[in-house]
C-alpha atoms as a PDB file:
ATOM      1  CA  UNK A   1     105.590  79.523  61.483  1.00  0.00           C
ATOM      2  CA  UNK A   2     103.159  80.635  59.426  1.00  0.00           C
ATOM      3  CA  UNK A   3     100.424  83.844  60.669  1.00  0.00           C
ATOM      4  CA  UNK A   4      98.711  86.302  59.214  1.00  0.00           C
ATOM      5  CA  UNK A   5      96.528  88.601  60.723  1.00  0.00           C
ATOM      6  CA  UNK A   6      92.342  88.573  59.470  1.00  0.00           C
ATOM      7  CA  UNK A   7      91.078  92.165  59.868  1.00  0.00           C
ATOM      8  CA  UNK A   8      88.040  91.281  61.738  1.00  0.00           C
ATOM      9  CA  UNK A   9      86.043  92.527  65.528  1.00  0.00           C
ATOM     10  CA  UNK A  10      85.763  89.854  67.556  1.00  0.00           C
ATOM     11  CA  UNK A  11      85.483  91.683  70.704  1.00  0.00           C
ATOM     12  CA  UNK A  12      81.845  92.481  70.566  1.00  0.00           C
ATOM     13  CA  UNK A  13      79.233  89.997  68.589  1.00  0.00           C
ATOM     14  CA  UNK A  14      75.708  91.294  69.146  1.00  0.00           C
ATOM     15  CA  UNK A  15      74.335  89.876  66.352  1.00  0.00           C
ATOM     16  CA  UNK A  16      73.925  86.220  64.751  1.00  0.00           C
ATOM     17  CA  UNK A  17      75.793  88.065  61.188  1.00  0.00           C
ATOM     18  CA  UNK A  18      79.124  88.878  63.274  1.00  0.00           C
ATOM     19  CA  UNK A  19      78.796  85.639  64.773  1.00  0.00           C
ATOM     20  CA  UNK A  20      78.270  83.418  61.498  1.00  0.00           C
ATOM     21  CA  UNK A  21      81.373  85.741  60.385  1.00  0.00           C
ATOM     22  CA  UNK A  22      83.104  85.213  63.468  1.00  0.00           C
ATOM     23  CA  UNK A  23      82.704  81.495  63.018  1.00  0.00           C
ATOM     24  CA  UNK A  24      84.124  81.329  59.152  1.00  0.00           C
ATOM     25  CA  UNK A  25      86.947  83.751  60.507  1.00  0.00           C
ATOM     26  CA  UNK A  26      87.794  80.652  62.786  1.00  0.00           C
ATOM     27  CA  UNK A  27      87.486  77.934  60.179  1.00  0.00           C
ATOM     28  CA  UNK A  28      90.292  79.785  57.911  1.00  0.00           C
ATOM     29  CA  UNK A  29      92.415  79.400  60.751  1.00  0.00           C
ATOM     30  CA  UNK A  30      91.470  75.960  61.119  1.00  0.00           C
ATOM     31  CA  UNK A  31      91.668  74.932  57.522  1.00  0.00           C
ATOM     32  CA  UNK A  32      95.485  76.551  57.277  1.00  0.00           C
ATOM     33  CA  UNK A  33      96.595  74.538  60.491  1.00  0.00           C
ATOM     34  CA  UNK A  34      95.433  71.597  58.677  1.00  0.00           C
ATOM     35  CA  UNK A  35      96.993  72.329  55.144  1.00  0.00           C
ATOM     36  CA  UNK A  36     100.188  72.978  56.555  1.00  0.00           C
ATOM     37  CA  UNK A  37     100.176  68.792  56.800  1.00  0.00           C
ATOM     38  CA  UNK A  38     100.423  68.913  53.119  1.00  0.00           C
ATOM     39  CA  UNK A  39     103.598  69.850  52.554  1.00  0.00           C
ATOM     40  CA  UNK A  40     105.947  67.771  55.127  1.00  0.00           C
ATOM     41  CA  UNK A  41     105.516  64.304  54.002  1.00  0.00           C
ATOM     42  CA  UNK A  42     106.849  63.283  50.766  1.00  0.00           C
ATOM     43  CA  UNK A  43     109.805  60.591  50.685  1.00  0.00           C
ATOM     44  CA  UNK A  44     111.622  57.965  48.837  1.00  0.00           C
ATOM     45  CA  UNK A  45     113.981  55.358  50.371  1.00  0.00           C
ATOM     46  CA  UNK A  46     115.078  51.320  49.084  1.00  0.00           C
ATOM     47  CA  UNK A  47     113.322  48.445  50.091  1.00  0.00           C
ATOM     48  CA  UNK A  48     114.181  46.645  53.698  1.00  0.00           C
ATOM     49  CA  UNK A  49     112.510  43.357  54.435  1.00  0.00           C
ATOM     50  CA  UNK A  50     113.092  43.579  58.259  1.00  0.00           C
ATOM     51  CA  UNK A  51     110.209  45.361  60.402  1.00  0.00           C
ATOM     52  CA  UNK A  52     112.264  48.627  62.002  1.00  0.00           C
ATOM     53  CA  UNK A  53     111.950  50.064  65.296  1.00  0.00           C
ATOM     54  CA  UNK A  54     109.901  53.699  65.607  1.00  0.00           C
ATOM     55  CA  UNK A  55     112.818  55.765  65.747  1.00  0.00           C
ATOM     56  CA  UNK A  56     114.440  53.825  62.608  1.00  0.00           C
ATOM     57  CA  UNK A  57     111.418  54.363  60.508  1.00  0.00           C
ATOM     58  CA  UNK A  58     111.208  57.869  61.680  1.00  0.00           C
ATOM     59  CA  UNK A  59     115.354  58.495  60.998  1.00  0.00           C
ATOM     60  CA  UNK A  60     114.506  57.067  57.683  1.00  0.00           C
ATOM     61  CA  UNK A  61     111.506  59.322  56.760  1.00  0.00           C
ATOM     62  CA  UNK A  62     113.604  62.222  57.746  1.00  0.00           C
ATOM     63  CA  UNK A  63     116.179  61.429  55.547  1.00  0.00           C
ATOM     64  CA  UNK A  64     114.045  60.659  52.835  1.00  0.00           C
ATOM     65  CA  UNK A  65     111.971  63.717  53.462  1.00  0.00           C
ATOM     66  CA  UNK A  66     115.269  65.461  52.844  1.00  0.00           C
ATOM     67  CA  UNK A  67     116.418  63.185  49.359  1.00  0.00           C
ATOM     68  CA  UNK A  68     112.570  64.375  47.957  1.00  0.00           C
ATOM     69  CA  UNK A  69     112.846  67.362  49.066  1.00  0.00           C
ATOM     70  CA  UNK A  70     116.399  68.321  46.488  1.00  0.00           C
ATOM     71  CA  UNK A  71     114.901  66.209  43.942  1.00  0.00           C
ATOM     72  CA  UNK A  72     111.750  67.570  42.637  1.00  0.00           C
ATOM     73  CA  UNK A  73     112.407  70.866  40.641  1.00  0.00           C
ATOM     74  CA  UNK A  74     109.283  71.314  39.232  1.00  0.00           C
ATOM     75  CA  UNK A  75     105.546  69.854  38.958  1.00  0.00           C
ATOM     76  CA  UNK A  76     101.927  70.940  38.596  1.00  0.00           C
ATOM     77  CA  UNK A  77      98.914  70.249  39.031  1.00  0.00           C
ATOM     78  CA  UNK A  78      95.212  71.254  39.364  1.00  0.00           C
ATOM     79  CA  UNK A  79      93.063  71.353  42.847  1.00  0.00           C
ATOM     80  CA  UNK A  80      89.949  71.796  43.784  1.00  0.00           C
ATOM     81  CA  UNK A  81      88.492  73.539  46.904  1.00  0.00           C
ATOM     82  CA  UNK A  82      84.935  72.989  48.447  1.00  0.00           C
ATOM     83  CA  UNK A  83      83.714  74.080  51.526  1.00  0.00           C
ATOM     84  CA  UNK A  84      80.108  73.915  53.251  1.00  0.00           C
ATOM     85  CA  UNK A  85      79.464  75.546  56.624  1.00  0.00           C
ATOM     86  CA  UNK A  86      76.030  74.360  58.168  1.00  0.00           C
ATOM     87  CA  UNK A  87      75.360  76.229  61.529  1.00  0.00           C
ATOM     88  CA  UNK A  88      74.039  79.785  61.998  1.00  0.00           C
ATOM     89  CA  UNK A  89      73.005  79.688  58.227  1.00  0.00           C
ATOM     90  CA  UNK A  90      74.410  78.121  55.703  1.00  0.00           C
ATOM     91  CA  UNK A  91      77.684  78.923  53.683  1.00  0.00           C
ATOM     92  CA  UNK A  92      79.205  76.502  50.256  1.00  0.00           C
ATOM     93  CA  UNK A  93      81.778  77.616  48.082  1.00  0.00           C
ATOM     94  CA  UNK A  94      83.790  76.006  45.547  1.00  0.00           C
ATOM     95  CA  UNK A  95      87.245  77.018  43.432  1.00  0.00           C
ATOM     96  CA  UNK A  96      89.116  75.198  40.885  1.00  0.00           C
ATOM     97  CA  UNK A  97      92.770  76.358  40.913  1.00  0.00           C
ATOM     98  CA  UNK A  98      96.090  75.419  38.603  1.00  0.00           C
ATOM     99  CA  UNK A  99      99.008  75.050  41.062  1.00  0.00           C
ATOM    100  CA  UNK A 100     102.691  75.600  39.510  1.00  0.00           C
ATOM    101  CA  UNK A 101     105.703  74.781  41.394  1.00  0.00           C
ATOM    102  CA  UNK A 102     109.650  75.856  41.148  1.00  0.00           C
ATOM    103  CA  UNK A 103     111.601  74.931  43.558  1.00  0.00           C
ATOM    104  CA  UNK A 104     112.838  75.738  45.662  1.00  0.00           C
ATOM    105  CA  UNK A 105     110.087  78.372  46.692  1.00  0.00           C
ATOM    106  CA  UNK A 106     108.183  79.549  44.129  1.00  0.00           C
ATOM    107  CA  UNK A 107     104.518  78.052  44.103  1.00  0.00           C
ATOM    108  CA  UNK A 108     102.221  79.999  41.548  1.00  0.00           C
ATOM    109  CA  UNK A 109      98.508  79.620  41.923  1.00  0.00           C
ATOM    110  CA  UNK A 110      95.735  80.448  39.304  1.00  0.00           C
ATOM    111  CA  UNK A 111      92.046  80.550  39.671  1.00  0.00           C
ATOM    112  CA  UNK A 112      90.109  78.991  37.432  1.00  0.00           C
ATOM    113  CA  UNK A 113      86.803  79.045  38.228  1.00  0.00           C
ATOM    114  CA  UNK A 114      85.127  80.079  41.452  1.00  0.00           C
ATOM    115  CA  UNK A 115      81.624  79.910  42.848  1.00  0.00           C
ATOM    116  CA  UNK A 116      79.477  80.342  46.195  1.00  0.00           C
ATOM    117  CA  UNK A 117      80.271  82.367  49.041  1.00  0.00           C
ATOM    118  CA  UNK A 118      82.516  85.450  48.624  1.00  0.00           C
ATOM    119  CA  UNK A 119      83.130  85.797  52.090  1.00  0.00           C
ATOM    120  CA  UNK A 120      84.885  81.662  52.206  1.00  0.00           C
ATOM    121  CA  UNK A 121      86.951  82.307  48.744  1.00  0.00           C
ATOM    122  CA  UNK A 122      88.180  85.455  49.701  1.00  0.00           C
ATOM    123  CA  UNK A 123      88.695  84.548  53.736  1.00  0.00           C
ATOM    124  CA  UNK A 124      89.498  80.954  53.531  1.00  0.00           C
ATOM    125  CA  UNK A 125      90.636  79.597  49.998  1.00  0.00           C
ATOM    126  CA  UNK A 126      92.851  82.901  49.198  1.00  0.00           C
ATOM    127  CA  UNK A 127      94.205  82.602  52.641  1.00  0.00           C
ATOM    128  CA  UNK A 128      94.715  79.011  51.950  1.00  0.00           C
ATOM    129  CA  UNK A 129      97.036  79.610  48.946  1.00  0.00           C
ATOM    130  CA  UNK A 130      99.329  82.489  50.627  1.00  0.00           C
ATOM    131  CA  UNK A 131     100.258  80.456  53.253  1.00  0.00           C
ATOM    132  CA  UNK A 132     100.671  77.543  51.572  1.00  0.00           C
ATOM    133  CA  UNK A 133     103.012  79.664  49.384  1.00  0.00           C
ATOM    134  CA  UNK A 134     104.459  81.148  52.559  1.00  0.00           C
ATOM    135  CA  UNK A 135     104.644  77.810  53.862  1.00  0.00           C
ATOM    136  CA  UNK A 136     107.759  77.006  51.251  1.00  0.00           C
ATOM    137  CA  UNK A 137     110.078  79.058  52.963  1.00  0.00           C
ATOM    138  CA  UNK A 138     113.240  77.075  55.050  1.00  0.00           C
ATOM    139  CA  UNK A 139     112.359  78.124  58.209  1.00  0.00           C
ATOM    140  CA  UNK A 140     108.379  77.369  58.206  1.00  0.00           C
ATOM    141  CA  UNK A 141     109.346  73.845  56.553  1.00  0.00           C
ATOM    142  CA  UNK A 142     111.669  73.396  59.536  1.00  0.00           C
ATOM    143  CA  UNK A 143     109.244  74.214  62.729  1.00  0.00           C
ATOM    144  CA  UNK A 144     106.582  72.182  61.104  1.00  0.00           C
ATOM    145  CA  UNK A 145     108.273  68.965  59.882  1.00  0.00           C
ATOM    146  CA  UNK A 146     107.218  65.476  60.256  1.00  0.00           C
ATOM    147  CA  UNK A 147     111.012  65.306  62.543  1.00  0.00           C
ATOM    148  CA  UNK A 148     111.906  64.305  65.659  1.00  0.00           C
ATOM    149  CA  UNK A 149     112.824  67.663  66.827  1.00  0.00           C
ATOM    150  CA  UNK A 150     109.060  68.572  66.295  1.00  0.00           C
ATOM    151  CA  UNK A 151     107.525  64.900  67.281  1.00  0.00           C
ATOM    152  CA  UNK A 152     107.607  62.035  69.131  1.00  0.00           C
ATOM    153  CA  UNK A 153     107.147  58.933  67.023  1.00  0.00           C
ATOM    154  CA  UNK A 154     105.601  55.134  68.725  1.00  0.00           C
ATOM    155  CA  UNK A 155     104.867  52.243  66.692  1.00  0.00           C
ATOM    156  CA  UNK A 156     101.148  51.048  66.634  1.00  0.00           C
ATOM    157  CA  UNK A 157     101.483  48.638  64.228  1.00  0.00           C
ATOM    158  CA  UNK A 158     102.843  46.814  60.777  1.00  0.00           C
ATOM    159  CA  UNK A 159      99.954  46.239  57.990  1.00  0.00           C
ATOM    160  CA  UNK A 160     101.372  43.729  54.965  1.00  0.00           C
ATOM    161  CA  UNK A 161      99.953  44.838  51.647  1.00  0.00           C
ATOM    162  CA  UNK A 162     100.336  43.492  48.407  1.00  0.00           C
ATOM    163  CA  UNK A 163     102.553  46.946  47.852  1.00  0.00           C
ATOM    164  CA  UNK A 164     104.393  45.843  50.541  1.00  0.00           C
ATOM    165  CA  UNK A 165     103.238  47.109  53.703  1.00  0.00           C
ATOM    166  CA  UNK A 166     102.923  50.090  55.691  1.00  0.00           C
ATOM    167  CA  UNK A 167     103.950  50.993  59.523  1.00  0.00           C
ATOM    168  CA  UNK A 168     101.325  52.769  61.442  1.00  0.00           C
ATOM    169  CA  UNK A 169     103.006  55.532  64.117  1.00  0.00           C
ATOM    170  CA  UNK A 170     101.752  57.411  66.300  1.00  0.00           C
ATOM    171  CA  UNK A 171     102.981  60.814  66.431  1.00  0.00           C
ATOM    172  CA  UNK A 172     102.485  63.226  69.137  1.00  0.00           C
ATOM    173  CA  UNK A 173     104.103  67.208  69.186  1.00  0.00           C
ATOM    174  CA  UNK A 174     106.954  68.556  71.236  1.00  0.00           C
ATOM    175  CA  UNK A 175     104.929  71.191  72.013  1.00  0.00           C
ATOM    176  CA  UNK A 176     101.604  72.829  71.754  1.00  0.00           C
ATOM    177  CA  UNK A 177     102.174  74.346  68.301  1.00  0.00           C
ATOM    178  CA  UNK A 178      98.565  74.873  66.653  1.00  0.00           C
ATOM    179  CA  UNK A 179     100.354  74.217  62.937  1.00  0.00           C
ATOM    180  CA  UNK A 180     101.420  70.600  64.701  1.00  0.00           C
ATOM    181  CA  UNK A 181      99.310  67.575  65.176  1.00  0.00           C
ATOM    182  CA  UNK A 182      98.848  64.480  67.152  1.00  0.00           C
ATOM    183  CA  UNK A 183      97.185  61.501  65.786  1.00  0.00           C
ATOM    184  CA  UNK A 184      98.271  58.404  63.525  1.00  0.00           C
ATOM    185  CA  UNK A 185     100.442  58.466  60.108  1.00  0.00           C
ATOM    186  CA  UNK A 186     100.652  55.379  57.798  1.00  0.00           C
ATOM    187  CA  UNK A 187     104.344  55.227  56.379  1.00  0.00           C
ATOM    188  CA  UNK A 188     105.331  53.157  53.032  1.00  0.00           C
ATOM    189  CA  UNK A 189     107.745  50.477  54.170  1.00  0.00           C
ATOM    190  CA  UNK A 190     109.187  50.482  51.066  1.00  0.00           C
ATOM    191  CA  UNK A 191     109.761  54.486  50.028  1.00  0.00           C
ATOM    192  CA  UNK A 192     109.490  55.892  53.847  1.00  0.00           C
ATOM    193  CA  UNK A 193     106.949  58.256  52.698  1.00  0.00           C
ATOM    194  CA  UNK A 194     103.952  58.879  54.625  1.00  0.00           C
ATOM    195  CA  UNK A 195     100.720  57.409  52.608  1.00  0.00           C
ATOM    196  CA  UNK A 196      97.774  58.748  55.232  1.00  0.00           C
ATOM    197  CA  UNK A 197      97.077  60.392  58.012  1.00  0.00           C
ATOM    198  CA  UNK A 198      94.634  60.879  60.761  1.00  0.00           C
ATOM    199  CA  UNK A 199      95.041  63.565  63.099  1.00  0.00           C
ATOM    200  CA  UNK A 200      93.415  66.548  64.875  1.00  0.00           C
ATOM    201  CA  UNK A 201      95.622  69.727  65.521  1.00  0.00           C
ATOM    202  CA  UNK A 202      97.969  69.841  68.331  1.00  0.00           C
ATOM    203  CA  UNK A 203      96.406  72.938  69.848  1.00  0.00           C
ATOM    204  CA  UNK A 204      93.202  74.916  68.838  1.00  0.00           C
ATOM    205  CA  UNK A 205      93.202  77.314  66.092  1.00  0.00           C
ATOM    206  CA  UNK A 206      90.545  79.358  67.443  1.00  0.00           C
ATOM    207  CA  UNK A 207      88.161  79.540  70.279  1.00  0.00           C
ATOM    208  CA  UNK A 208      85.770  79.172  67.841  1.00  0.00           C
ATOM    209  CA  UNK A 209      86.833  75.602  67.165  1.00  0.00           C
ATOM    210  CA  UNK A 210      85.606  72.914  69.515  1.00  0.00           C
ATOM    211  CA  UNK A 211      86.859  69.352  68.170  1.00  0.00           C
ATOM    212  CA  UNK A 212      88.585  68.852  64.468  1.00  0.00           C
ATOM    213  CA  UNK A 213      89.170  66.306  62.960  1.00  0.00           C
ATOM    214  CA  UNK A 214      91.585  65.860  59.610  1.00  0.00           C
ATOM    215  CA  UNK A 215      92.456  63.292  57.388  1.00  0.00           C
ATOM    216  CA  UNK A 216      94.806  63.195  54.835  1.00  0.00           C
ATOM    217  CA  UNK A 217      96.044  60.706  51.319  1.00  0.00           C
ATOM    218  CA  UNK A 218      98.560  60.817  49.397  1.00  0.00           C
ATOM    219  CA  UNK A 219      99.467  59.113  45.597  1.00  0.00           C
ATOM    220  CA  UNK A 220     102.635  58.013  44.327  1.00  0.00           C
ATOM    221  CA  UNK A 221     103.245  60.050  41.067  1.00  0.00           C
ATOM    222  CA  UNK A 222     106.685  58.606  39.730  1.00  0.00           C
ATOM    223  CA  UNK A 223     109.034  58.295  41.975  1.00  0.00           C
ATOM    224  CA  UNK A 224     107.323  60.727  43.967  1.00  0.00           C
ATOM    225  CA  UNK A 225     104.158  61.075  46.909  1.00  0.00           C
ATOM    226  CA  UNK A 226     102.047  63.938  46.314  1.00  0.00           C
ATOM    227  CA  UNK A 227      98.873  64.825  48.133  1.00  0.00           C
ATOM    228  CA  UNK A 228      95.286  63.273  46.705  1.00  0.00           C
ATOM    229  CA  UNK A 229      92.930  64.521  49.066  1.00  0.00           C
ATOM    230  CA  UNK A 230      92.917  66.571  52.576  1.00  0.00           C
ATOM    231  CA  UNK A 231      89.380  66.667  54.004  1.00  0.00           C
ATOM    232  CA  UNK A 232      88.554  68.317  57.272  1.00  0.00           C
ATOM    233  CA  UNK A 233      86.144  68.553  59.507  1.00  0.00           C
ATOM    234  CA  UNK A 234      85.422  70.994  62.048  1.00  0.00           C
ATOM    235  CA  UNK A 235      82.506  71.547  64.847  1.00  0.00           C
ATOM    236  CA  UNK A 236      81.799  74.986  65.764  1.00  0.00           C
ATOM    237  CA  UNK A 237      80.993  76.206  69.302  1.00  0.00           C
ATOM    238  CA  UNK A 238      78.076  76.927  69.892  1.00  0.00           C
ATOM    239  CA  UNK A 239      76.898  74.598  66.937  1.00  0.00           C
ATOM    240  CA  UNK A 240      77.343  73.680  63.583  1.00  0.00           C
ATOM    241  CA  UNK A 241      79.607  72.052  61.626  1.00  0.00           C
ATOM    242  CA  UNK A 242      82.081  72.830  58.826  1.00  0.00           C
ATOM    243  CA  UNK A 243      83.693  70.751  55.998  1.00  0.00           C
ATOM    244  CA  UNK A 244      86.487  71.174  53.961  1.00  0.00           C
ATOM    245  CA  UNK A 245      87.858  69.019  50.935  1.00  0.00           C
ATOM    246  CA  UNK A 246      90.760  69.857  48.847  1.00  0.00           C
ATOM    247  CA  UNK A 247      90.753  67.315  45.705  1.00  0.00           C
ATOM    248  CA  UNK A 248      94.075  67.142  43.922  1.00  0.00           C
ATOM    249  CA  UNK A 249      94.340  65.800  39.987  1.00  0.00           C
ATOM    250  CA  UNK A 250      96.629  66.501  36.618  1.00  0.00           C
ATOM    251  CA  UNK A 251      99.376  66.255  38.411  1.00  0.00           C
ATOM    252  CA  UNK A 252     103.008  66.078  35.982  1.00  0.00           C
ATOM    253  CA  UNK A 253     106.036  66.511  37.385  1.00  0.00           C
ATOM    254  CA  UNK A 254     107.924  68.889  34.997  1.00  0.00           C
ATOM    255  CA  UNK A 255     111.532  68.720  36.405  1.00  0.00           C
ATOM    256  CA  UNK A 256     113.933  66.336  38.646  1.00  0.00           C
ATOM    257  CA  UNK A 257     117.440  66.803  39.940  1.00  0.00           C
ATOM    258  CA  UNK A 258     119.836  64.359  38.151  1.00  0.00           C
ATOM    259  CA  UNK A 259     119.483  61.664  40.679  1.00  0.00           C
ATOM    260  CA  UNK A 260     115.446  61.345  40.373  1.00  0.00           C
ATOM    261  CA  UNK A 261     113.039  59.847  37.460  1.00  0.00           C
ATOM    262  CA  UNK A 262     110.620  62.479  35.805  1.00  0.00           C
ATOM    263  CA  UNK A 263     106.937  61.319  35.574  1.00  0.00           C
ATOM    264  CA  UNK A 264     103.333  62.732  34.718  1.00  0.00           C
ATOM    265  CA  UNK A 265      99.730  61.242  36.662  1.00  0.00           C
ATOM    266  CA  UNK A 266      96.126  61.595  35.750  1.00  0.00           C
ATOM    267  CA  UNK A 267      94.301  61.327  38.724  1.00  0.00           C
ATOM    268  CA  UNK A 268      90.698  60.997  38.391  1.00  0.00           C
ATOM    269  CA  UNK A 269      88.506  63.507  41.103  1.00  0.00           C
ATOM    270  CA  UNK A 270      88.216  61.886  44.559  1.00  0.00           C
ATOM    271  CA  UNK A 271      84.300  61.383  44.866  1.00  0.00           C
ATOM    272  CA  UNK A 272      82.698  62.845  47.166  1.00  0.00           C
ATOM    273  CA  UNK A 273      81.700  62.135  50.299  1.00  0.00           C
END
């Protein structure tokens, strides 16, 4: 599991600066709970015509989890972070980063460009990259995997596509692990990867944090499902309201294992809400 500890009081607020500060503090916790979605879904399996049974699709996600997992070596790609915080005052910030992966746990970031509030880029998008990078390790990948050891998967529904469809699952945690989440995850029918999600965390980051909501999409880059876009949005006690996007683009996927297909992707920015 991913922690780190922010070196901040929280004991005593007299003040509405401690408590704006108090509040960002909150939404970094928030904002890594979410991002740790990013990195457990990606998946490629043959075609089956026959509609499957919750725990098949979820036995073949796993696997396929597993298959992606050995076969990408190498990709990158560029990101960028925004983040407005409306409430007691008003905080935006913005960074453009270049994201290089090795497997099977090296994950380089480099800033680009960076603008708006010091206090969010240094508290909540540098935090964001560490533990993403800490998030590559075996064991984190483990406790917060899309699995049945961590979840317990129902089937909602089956949605044809011209693509050729998608099951919709409901997923709820094993337990009340803030870096878990319960909500509903669309799942290729064809590559058992997960295409979307829609979620809120399984327990609060913070007590700062009174309802969250995250949502999550995902492009097929090859042979491969990478994250587009993770947006988040948060609702502070106390009032106010905080937004996150991360947009993802330029992806090329440097290196395969034997077994998989190599393959670059423009992606144009997500607009905007």
């Amino acid at each position: 599991m991913i922690t780190f500890t922010l070196e901040v009081e929280m004991r005593i607020l007299p003040g509405a600066a401690d408590r704006r500060r108090a509040y960002v503090v909150a939404i970094a916790l928030l904002c890594i709970t979410s991002l740790q979605l990013l990195a457990q879904n990606h998946a490629v399996a043959p075609s089956l015509g026959e509609q499957l049974t919750a725990e098949q699709v979820a036995i073949r996600l796993e696997e396929k989890n597993q298959e992606r997992a050995l076969a990408l070596r190498q990709v990158e790609g560029s990101r960028i972070y925004h983040m407005h915080y409306q409430g007691l005052g008003t905080k935006d910030a913005q960074m453009k980063v270049q994201m290089d992966f090795e497997a099977p746990a090296n994950k380089r970031f480099t800033v680009v460009s960076q603008d708006g509030s010091k206090f969010i880029i240094d508290h909540v998008f540098k935090k964001l990259m560490q533990s993403e990078q800490e998030a590559t390790g075996e064991e984190n990948r483990r406790r917060t995997a899309l699995s049945r050891e961590n979840y317990e998967f129902s089937l909602v529904a089956y949605e044809p596509n011209p693509e050729g469809g998608c099951y919709v699952l409901r997923v709820s945690p094993r337990t009340k692990n803030k870096f878990l989440y319960r909500g509903k995850i669309w799942v290729d029918a064809k590559d058992f990867a997960v295409t979307s999600i829609q979620a809120e965390p399984a327990a609060s980051p913070s007590f700062w944090i009174t309802k969250t909501e995250i949502a999550h999409q995902y492009v097929k880059v090859g042979d491969f499902w990478l994250p587009a876009q993770n947006r988040t949005e948060s609702q502070i006690r106390f009032g106010g309201r905080a937004s996150l996007t991360i947009e993802y683009t330029n992806y090329k996927i440097i290196s395969v294992a034997p077994s998989g297909k190599a393959a670059s992707a423009q992606l144009p920015p997500a607009p905007r809400p």
